[in-house]
Structure formats: structure tokens, C-alpha cells
N, C-alpha and C. Protein backbone atom coordinates (compact mmCIF):
# COMPACT_ATOMS: atom_id res chain seq x y z
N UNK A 1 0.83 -1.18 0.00
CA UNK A 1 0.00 0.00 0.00
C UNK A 1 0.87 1.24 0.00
N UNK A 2 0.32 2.15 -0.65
CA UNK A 2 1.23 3.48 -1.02
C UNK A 2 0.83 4.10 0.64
N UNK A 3 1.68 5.33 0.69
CA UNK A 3 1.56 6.38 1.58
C UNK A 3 0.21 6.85 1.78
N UNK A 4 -0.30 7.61 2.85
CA UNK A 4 -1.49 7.86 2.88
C UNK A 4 -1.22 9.38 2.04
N UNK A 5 -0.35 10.19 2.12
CA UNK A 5 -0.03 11.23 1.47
C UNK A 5 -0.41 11.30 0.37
N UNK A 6 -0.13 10.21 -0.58
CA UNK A 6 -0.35 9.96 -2.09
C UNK A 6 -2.13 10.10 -2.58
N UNK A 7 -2.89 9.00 -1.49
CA UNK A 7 -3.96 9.76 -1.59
C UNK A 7 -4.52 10.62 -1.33
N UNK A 8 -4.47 11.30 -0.99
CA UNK A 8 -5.24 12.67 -0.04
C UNK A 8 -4.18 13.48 -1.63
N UNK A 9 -3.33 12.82 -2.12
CA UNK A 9 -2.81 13.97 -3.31
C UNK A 9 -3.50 13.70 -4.03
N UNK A 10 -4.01 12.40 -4.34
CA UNK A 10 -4.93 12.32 -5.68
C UNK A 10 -6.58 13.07 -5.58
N UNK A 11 -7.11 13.07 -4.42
CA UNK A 11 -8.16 13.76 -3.78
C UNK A 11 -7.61 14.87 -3.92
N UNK A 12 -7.09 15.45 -4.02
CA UNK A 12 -6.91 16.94 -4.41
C UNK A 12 -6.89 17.50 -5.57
N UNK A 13 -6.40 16.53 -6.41
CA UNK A 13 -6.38 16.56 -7.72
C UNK A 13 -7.42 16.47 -8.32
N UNK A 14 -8.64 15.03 -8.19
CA UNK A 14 -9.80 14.98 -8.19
C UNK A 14 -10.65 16.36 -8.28
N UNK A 15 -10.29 16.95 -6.86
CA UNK A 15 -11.28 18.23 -6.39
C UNK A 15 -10.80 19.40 -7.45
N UNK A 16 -9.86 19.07 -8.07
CA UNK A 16 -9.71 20.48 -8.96
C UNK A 16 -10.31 19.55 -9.98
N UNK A 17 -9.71 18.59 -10.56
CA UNK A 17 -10.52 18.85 -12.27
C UNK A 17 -11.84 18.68 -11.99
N UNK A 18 -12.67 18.26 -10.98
CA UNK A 18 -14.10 18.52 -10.66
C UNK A 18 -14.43 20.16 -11.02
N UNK A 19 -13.86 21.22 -10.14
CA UNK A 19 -13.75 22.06 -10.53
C UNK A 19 -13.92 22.97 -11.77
N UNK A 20 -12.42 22.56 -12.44
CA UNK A 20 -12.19 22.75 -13.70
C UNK A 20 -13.49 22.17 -14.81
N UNK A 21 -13.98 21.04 -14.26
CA UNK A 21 -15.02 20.59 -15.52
C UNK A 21 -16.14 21.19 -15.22
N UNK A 22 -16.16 21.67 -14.15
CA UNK A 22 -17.89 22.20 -13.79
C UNK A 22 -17.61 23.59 -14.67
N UNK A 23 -16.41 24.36 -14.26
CA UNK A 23 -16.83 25.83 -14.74
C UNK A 23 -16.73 25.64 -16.45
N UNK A 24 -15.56 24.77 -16.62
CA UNK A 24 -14.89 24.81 -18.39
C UNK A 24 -16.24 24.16 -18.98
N UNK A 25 -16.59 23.09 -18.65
CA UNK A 25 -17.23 22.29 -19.25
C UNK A 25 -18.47 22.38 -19.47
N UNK A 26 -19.17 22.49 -17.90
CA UNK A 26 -20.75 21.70 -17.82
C UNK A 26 -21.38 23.71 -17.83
N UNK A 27 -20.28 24.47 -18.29
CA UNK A 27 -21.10 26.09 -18.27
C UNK A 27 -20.90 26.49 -20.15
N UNK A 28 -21.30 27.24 -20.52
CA UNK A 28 -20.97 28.09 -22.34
C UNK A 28 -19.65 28.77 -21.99
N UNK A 29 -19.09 28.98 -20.87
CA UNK A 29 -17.99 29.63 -20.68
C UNK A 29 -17.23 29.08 -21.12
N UNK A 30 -16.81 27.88 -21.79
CA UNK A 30 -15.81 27.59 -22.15
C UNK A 30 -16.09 27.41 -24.02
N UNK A 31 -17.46 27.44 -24.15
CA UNK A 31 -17.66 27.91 -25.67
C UNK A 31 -17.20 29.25 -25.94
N UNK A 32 -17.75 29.90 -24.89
CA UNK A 32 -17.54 31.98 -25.30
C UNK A 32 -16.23 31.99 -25.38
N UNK A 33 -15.31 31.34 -24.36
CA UNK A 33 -13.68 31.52 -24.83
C UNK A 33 -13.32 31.03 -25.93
N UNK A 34 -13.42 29.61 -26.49
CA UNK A 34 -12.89 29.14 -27.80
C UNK A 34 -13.71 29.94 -28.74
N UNK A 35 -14.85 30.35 -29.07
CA UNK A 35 -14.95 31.16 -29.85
C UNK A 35 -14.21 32.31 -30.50
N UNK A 36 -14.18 32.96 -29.18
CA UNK A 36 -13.71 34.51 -28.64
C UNK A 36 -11.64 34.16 -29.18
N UNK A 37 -11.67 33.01 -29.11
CA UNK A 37 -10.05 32.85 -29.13
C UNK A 37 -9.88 32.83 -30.58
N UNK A 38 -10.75 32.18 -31.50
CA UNK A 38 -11.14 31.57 -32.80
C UNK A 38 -11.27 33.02 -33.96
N UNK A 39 -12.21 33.78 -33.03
CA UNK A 39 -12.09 35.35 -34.00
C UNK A 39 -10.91 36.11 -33.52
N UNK A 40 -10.37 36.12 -32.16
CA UNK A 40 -9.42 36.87 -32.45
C UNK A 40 -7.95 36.41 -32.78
N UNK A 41 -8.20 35.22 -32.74
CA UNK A 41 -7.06 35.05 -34.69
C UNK A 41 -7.11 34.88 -35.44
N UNK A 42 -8.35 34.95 -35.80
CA UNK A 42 -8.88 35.33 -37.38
C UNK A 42 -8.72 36.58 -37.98
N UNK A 43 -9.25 37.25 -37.31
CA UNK A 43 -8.86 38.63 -37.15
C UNK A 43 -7.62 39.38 -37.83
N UNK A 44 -6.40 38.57 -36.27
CA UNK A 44 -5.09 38.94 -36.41
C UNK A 44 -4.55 38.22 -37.64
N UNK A 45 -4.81 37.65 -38.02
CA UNK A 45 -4.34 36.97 -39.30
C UNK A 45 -4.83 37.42 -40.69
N UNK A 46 -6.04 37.54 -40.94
CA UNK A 46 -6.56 38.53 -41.97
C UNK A 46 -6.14 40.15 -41.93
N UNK A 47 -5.79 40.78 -41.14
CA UNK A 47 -5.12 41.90 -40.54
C UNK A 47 -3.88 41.75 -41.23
N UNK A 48 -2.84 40.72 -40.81
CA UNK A 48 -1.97 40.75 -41.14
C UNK A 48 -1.09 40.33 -42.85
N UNK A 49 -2.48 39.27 -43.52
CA UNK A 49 -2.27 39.13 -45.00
C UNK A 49 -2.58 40.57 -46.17
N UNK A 50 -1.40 40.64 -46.45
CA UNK A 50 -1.06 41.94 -47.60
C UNK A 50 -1.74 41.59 -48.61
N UNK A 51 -2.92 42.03 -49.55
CA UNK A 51 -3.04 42.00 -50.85
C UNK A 51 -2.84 43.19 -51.74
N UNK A 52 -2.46 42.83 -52.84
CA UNK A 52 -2.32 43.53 -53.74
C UNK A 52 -3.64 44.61 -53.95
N UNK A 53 -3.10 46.12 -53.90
CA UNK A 53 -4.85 46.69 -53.94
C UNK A 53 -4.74 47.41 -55.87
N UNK A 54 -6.09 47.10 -56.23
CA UNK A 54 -6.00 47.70 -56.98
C UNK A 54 -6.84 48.99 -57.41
N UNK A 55 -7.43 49.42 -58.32
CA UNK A 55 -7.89 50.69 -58.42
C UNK A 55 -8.23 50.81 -60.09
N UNK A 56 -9.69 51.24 -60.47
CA UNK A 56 -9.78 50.92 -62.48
C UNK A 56 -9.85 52.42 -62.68
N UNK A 57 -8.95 52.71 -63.59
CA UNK A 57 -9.09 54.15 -64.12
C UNK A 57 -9.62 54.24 -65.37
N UNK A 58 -9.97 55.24 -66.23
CA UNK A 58 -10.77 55.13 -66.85
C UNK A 58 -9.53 55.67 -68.25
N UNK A 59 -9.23 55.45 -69.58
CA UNK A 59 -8.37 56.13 -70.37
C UNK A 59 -8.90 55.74 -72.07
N UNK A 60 -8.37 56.56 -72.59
CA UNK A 60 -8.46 56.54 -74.01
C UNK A 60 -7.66 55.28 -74.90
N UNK A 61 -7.91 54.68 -75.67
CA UNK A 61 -6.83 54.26 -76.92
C UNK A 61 -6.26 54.90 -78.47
N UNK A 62 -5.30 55.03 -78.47
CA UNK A 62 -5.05 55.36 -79.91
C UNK A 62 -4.03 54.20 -80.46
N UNK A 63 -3.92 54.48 -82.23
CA UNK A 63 -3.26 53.54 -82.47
C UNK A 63 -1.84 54.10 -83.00
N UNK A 64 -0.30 53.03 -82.15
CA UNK A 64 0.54 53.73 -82.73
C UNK A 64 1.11 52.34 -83.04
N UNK A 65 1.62 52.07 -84.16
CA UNK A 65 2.28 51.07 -84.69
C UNK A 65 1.27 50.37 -84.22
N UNK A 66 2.96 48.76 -84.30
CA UNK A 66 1.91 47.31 -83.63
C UNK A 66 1.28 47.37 -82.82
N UNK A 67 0.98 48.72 -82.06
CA UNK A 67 0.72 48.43 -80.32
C UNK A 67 -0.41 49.26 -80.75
N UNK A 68 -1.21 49.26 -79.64
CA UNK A 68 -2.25 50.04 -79.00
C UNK A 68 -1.85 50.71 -78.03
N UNK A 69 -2.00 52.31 -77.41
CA UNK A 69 -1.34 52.76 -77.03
C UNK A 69 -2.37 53.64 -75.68
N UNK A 70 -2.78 53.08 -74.44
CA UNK A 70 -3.61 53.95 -73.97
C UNK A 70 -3.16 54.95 -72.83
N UNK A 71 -3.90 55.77 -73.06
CA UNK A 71 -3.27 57.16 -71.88
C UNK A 71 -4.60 57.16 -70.37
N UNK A 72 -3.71 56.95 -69.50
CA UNK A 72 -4.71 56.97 -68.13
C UNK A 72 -4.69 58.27 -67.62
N UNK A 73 -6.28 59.05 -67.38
CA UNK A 73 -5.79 60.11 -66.49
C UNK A 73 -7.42 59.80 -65.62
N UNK A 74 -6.82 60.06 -64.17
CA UNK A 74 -7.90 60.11 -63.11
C UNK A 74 -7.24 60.19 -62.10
N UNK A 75 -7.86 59.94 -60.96
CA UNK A 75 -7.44 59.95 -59.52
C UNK A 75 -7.31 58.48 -58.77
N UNK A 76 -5.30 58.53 -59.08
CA UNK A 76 -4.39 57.54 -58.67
C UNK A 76 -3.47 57.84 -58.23
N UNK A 77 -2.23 57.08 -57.49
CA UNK A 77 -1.00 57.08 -57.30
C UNK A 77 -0.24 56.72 -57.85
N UNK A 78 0.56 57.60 -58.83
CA UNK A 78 1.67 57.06 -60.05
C UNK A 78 2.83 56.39 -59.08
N UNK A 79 2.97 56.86 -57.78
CA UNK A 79 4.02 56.38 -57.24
C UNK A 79 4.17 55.09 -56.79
N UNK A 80 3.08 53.99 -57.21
CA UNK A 80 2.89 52.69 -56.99
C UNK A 80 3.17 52.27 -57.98
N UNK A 81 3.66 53.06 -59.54
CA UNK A 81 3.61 52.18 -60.74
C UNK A 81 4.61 52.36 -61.37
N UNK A 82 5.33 51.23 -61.82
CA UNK A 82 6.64 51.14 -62.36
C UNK A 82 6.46 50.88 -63.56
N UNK A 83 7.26 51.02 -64.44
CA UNK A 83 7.51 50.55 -66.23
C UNK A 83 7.75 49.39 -66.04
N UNK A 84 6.90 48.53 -66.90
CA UNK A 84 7.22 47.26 -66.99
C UNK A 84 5.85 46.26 -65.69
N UNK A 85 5.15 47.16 -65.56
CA UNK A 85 4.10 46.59 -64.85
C UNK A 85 3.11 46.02 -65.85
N UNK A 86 2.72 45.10 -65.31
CA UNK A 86 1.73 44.69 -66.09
C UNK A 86 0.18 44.87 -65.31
N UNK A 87 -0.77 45.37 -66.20
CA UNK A 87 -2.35 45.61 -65.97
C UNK A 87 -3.02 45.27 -66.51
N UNK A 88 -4.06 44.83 -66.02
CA UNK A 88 -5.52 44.32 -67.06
C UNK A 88 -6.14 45.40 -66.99
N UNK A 89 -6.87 45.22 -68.80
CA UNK A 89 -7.78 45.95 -68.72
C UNK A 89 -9.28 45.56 -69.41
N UNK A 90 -10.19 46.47 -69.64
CA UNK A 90 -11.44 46.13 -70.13
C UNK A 90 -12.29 46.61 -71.05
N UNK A 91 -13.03 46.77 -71.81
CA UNK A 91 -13.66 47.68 -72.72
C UNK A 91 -15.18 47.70 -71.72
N UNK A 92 -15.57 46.85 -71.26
CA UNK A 92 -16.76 46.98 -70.42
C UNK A 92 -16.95 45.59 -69.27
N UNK A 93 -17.76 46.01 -68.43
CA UNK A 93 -18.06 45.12 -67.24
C UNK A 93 -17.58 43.93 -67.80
N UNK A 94 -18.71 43.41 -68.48
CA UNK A 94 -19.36 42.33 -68.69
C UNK A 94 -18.36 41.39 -69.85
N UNK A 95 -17.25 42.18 -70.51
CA UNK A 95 -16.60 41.49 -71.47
C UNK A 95 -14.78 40.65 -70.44
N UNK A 96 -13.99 40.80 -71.71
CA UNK A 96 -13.17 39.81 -71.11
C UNK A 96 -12.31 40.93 -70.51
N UNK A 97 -11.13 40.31 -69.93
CA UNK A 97 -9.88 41.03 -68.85
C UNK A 97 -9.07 40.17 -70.22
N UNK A 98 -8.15 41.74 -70.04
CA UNK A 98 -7.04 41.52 -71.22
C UNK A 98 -5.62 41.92 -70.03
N UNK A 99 -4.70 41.68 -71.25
CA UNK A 99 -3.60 42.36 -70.27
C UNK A 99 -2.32 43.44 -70.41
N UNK A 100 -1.93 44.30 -70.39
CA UNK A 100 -1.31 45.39 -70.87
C UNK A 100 0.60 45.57 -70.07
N UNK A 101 1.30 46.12 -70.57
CA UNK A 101 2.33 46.77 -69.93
C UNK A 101 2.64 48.04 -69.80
N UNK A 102 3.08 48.42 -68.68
CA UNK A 102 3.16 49.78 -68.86
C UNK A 102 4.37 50.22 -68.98
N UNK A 103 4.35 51.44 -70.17
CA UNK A 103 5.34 51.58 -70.77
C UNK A 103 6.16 52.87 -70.34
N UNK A 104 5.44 54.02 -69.63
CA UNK A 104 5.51 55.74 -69.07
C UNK A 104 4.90 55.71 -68.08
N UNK A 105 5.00 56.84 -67.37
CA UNK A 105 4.72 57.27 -66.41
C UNK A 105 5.10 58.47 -66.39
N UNK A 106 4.29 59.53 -66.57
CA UNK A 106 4.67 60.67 -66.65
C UNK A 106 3.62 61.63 -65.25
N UNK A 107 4.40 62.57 -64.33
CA UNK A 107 3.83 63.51 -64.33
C UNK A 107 3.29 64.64 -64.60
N UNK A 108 1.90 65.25 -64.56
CA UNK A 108 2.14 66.11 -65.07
C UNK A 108 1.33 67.20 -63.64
N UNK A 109 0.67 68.62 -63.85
CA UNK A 109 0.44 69.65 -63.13
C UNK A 109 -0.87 69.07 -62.54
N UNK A 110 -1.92 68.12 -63.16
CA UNK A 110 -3.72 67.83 -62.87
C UNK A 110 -3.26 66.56 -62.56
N UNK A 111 -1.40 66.08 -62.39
CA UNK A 111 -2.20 64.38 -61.82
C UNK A 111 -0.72 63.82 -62.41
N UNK A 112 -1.30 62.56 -63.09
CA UNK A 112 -0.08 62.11 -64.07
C UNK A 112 -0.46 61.21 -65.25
N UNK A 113 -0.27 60.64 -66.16
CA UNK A 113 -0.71 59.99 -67.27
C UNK A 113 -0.05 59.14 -67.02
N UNK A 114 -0.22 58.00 -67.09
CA UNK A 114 0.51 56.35 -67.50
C UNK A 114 -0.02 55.88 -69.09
N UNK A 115 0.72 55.41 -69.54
CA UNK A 115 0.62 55.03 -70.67
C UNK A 115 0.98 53.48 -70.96
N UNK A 116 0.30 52.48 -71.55
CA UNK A 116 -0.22 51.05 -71.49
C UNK A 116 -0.06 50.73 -72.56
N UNK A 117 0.54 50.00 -73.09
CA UNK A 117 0.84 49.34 -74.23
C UNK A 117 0.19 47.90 -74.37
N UNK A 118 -0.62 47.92 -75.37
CA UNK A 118 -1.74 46.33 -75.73
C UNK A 118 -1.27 46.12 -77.29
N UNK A 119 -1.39 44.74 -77.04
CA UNK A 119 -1.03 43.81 -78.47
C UNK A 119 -2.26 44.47 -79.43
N UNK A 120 -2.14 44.62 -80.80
CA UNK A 120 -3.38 44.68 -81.62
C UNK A 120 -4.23 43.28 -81.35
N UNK A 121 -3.50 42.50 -81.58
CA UNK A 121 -4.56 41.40 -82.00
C UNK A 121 -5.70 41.35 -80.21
N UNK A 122 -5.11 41.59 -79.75
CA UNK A 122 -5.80 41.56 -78.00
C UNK A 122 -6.94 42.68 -78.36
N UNK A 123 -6.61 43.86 -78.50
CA UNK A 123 -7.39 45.00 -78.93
C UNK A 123 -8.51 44.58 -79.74
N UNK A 124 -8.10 44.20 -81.02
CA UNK A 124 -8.83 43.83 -82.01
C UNK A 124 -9.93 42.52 -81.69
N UNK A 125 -9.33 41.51 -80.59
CA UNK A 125 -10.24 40.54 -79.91
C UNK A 125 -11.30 41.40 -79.22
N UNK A 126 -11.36 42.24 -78.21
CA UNK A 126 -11.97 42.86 -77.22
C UNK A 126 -12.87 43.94 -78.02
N UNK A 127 -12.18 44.30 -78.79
CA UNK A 127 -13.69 45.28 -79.72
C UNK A 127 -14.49 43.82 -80.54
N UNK A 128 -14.32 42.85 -81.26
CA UNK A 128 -14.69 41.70 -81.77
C UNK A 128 -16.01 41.27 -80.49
N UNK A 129 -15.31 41.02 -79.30
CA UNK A 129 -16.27 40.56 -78.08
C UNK A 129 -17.51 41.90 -77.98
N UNK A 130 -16.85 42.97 -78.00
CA UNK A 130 -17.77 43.58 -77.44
C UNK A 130 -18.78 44.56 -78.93
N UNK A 131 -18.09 44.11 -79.91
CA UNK A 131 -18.85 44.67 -80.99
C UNK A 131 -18.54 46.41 -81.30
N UNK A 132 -17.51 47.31 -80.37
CA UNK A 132 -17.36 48.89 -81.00
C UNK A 132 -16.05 48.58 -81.96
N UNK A 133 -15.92 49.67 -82.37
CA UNK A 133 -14.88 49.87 -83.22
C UNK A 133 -13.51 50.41 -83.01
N UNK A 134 -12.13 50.47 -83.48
CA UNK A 134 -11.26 49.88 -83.06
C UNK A 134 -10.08 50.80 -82.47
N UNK A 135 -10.41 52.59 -82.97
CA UNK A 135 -9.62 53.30 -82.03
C UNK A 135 -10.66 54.41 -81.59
N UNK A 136 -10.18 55.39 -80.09
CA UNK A 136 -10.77 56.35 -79.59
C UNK A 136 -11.58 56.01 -78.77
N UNK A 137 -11.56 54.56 -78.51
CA UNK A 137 -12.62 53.69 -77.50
C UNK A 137 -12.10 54.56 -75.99
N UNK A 138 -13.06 54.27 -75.43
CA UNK A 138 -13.02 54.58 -73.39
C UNK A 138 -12.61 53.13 -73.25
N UNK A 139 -11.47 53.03 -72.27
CA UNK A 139 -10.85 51.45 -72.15
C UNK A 139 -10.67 52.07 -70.48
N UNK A 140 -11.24 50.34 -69.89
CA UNK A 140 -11.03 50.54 -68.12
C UNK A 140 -9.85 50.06 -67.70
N UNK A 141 -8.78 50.30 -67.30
CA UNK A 141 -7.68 49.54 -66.78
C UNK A 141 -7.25 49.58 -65.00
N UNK A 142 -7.21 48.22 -64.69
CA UNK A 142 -7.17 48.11 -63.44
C UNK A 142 -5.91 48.48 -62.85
N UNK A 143 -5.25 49.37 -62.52
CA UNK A 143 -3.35 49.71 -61.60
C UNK A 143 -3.26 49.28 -60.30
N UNK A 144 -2.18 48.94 -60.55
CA UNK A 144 -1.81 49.12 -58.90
C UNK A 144 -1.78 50.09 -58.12
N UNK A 145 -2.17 49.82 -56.81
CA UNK A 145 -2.09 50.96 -55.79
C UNK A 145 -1.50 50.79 -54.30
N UNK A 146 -0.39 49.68 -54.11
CA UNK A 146 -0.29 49.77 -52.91
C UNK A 146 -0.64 48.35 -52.71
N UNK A 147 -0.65 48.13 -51.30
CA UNK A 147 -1.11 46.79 -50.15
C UNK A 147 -2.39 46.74 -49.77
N UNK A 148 -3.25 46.34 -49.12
CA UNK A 148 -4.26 46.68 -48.24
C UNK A 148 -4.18 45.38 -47.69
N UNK A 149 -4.67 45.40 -46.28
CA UNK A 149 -4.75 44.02 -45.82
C UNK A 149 -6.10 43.21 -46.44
N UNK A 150 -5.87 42.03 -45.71
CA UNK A 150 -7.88 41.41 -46.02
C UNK A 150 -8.27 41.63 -45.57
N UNK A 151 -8.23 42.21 -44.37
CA UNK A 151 -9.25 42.92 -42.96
C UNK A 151 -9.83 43.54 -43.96
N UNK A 152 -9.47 44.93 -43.84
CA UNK A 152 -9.45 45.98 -44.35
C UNK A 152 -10.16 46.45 -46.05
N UNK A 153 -9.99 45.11 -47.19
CA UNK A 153 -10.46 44.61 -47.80
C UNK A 153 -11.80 44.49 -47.84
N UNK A 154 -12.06 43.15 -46.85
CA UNK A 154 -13.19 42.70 -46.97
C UNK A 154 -14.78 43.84 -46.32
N UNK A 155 -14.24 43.94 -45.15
CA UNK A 155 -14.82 44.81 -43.99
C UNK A 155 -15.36 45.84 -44.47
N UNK A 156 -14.00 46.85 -44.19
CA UNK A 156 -14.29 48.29 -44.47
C UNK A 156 -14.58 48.64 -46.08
N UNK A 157 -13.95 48.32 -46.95
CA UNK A 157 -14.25 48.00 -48.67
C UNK A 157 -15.54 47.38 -49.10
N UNK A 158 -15.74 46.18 -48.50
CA UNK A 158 -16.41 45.72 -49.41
C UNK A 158 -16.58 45.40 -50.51
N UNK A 159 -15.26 45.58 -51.19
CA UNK A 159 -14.71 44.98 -52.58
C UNK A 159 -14.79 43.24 -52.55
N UNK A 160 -14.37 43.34 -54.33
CA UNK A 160 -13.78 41.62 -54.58
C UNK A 160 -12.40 41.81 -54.18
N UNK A 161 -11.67 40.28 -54.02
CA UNK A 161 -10.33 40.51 -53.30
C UNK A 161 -9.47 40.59 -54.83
């Protein structure tokens, strides 16, 4: 036979996880915490994933050589956009996402112009889809702008990601 010490230790032990199961267990208090633990690292974790943000400006096409050549002016940050970026763009909602490079970046006094360089035959597909004709079109192109988290994204935006 063991020590009497040993039991009166296990009786003590007993009396706590009795304890422990009455409040953790047999109460929602221990749902409200795993919940409560569950969103706030969800949270911190969507908080902390960077996406790419973007932003559709609205610009002209003209035609210069092989290329299609479009000029963006609206309200953006040229300082997110490098030569050699690549952007999609659109002739309308509902048609296809094409894809462009950008070739300038110019400032100017009302803002700055970027300028987008598209394949003809891409051009010539996207008026084909959407049925207008083939220069002086309004073309939507999506830029970069920076990070945003997914918090921040989803929540406060209400955008697609």
C-alpha cells in the first residue's frame, strides 16, 4: 500500500478537475472563450495578410504602330507604378480582362498619365467581343495601388479581393 499522502494527493487533484469541468465544461464559458479565441485570430491573421490593392481608371486608346497605345488620367498614385508593370484591362463590365504593360509614367500639373501598351490582335479581340470599333474607344484599366490588408479589404471596402 502506497503512503497515505499519495492519496489525499490524488483527492486533491480529483477536487480540482471537478472544478475545472464544472466551470470549463458543464457552463458556455468555455464555448464563449474558444470562440472569442477563434475570432481573435482570425482577425489577427486577416489583418496581417497583404493584398495587392488595386484601383480601375478610366483612359483613351489610340493607335501607334503594332501596339495600341492607352493614356490613363484620373485619380491615382503614379508612385505605386513602375515601367514594366503589367495591368488588365477592359472595354466593359461584362466582357473579357485583357492584359497590358506599362510603358511611361509621366507627371504632369492635374495628376499624371501612364501610358499602357496592348497587343493589336488583343485590342482587335476585345472590340470583336464587345462589338465597337477599333480606335478612340473609353478602355477601363485596373493599376496598382499599394497593399491593403484582407481585414481591411473585406470589412471596411467591401470589394472583390
Amino acid at each position: 500500500m502506497g503512503p497515505p499522502m499519495n492519496a489525499a494527493k490524488g483527492k486533491k487533484n480529483g477536487r480540482l478537475w471537478n472544478g475545472f469541468s464544472y466551470l470549463f465544461i458543464r457552463t458556455p464559458l468555455a464555448a464563449l472563450l474558444i470562440i472569442a479565441g477563434l475570432c481573435g485570430g482570425l482577425y489577427i491573421w486577416a489583418d496581417s495578410l497583404l493584398l495587392q490593392h488595386y484601383v480601375t481608371v478610366s483612359g483613351s486608346a489610340s493607335v501607334s504602330g503594332e501596339y495600341m497605345l492607352v493614356r490613363l488620367k484620373g485619380n491615382y498614385d503614379s508612385s505605386y507604378i513602375d515601367i514594366r508593370d503589367t495591368a488588365s484591362w477592359y472595354l466593359s463590365a461584362d466582357g473579357g480582362r485583357y492584359t497590358g504593360t506599362v510603358v511611361a509614367v509621366q507627371a504632369e500639373a492635374g495628376g499624371s498619365t501612364v501610358e499602357l501598351e496592348i497587343s493589336r490582335s488583343q485590342w482587335t479581340r476585345a472590340n470583336t467581343e464587345s462589338g465597337k470599333t477599333l480606335s478612340g474607344e473609353q478602355v477601363f484599366v485596373e493599376i496598382p495601388q499599394g497593399q491593403r490588408s484582407l481585414w481591411f479589404k473585406m470589412i471596411y471596402k467591401g470589394e472583390r479581393l
